[in-house]
Protein backbone atom coordinates (compact mmCIF):
# COMPACT_ATOMS: atom_id res chain seq x y z
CA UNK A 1 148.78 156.30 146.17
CA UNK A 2 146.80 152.45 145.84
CA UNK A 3 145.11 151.84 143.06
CA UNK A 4 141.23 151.41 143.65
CA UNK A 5 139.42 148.40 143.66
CA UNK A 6 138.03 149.23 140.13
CA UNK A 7 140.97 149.97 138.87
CA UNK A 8 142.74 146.57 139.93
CA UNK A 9 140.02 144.12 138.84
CA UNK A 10 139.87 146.55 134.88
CA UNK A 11 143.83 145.61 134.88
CA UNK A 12 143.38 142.20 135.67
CA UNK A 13 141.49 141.41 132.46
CA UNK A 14 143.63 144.05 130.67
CA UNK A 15 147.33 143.26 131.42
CA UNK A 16 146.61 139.73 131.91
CA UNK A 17 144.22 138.14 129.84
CA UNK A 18 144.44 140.98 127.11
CA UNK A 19 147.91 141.96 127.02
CA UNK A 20 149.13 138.30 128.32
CA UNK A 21 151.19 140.08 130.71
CA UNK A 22 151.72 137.20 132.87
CA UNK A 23 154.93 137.99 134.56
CA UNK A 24 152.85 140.95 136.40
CA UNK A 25 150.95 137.92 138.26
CA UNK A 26 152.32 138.88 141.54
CA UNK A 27 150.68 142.62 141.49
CA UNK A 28 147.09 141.09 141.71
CA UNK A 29 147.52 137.29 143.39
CA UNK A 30 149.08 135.75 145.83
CA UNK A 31 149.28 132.39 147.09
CA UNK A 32 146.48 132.94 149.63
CA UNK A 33 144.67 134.08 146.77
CA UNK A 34 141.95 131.56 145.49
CA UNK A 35 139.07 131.32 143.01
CA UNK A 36 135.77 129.28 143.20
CA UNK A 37 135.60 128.08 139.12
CA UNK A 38 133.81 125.77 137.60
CA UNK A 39 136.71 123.38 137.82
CA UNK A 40 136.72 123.39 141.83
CA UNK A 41 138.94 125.77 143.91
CA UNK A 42 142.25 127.07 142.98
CA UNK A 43 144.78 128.33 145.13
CA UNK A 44 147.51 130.53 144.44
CA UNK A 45 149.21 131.69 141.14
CA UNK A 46 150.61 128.66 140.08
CA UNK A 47 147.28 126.70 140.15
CA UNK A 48 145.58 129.87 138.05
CA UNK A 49 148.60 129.89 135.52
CA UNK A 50 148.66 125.98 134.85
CA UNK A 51 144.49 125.08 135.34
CA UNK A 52 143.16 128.29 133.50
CA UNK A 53 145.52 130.71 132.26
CA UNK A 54 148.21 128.44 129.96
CA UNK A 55 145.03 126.08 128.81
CA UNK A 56 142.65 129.55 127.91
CA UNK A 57 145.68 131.16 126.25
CA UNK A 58 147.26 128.04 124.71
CA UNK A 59 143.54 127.18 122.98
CA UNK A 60 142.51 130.50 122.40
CA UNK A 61 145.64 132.69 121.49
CA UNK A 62 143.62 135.69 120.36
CA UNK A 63 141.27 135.45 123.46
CA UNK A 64 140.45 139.12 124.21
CA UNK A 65 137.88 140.14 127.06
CA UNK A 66 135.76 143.60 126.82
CA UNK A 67 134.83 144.91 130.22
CA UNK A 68 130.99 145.78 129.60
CA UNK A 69 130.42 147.05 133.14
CA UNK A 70 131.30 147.00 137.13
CA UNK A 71 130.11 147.67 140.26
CA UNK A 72 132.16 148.06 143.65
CA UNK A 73 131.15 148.34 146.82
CA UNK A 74 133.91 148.23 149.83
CA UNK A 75 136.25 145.46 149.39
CA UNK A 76 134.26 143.97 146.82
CA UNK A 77 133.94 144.15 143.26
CA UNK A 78 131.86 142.14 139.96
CA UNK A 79 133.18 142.91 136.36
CA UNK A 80 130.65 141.91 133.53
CA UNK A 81 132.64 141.09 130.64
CA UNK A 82 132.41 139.58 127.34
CA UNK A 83 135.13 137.18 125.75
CA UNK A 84 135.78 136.21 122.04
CA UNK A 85 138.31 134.00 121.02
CA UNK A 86 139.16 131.83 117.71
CA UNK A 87 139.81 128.15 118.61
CA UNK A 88 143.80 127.84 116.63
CA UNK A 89 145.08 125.71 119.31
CA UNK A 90 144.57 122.64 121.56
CA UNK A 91 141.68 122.98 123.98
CA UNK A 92 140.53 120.38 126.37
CA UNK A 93 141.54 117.55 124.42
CA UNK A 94 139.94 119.11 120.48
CA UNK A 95 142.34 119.69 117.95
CA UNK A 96 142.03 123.57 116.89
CA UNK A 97 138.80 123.97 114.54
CA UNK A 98 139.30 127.28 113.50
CA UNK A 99 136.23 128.72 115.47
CA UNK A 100 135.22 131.55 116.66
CA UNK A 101 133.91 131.86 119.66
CA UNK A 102 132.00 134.36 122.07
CA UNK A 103 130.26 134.22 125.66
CA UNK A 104 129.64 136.47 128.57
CA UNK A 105 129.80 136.66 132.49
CA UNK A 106 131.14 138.26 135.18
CA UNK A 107 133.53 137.44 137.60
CA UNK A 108 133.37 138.61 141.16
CA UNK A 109 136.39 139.37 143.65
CA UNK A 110 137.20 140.64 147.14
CA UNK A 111 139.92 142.88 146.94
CA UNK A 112 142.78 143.18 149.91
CA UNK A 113 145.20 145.44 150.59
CA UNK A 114 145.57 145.96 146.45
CA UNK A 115 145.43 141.62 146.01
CA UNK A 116 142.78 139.80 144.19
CA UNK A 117 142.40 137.68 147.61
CA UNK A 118 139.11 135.85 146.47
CA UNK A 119 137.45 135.48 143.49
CA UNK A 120 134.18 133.44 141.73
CA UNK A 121 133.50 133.28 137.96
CA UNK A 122 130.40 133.36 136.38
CA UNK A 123 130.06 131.97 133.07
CA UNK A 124 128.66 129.20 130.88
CA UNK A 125 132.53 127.40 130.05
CA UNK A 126 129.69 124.28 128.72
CA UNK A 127 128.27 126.26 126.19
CA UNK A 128 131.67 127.87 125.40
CA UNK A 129 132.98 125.20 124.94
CA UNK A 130 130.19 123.78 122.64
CA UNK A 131 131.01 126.34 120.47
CA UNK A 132 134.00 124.23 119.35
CA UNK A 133 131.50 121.09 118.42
């Protein structure tokens, strides 16, 4: 039995932003996969792992994202979340401060054959990262 939409794009933010399960990468991307972020577009896991995942993780070690709500609708689904994180490591060139941090967005993705195949974030990463100032 495939797991529904819904159910992919919850364990996305679950087993691999909150449980830092990142050796499960390969059960939601591939390397057609690709995400429209704020940063440009990335392609594939290995530009997710080294352009968001490693710096997001590496900055923010306690990062943990709450799933407030989603909505899916055939291939297609948005996930409104809400992330807080203290700042105890390098992040974008500041030396860890110690913060703590907290933002919202949503992210939306088209879902293929049980692969995140396309994906856009919505979020202010500015103010986030203000939050460090």
């Amino acid at each position: 039995m495939s797991r529904s939409n819904v159910t992919i794009a919850r364990q996305w933010f679950e087993k691999i932003w909150n449980a830092r399960e990142i050796n499960k990468i390969h059960d939601f991307l591939n390397e057609d996969s690709f995400c429209h972020s704020e940063g440009g577009k990335l392609t594939g896991t290995r530009d997710f792992i080294d352009k968001i995942y490693q710096p997001f993780v590496t900055a923010f070690p306690d990062l943990r994202v709450e799933i407030v709500n989603t909505v899916a609708e055939g291939d297609q689904v948005v996930v409104v979340w809400e992330v807080t994180a203290t700042h105890s490591g390098e992040a974008f060139g500041n030396a860890p401060t110690g913060r703590q941090l907290r933002s919202h967005g949503m992210t939306w993705m088209r879902i293929v054959d049980g692969k995140m195949m396309e994906g856009r974030d919505c979020w202010n990463l500015e103010g986030f990262l203000k939050q460090l100032a």
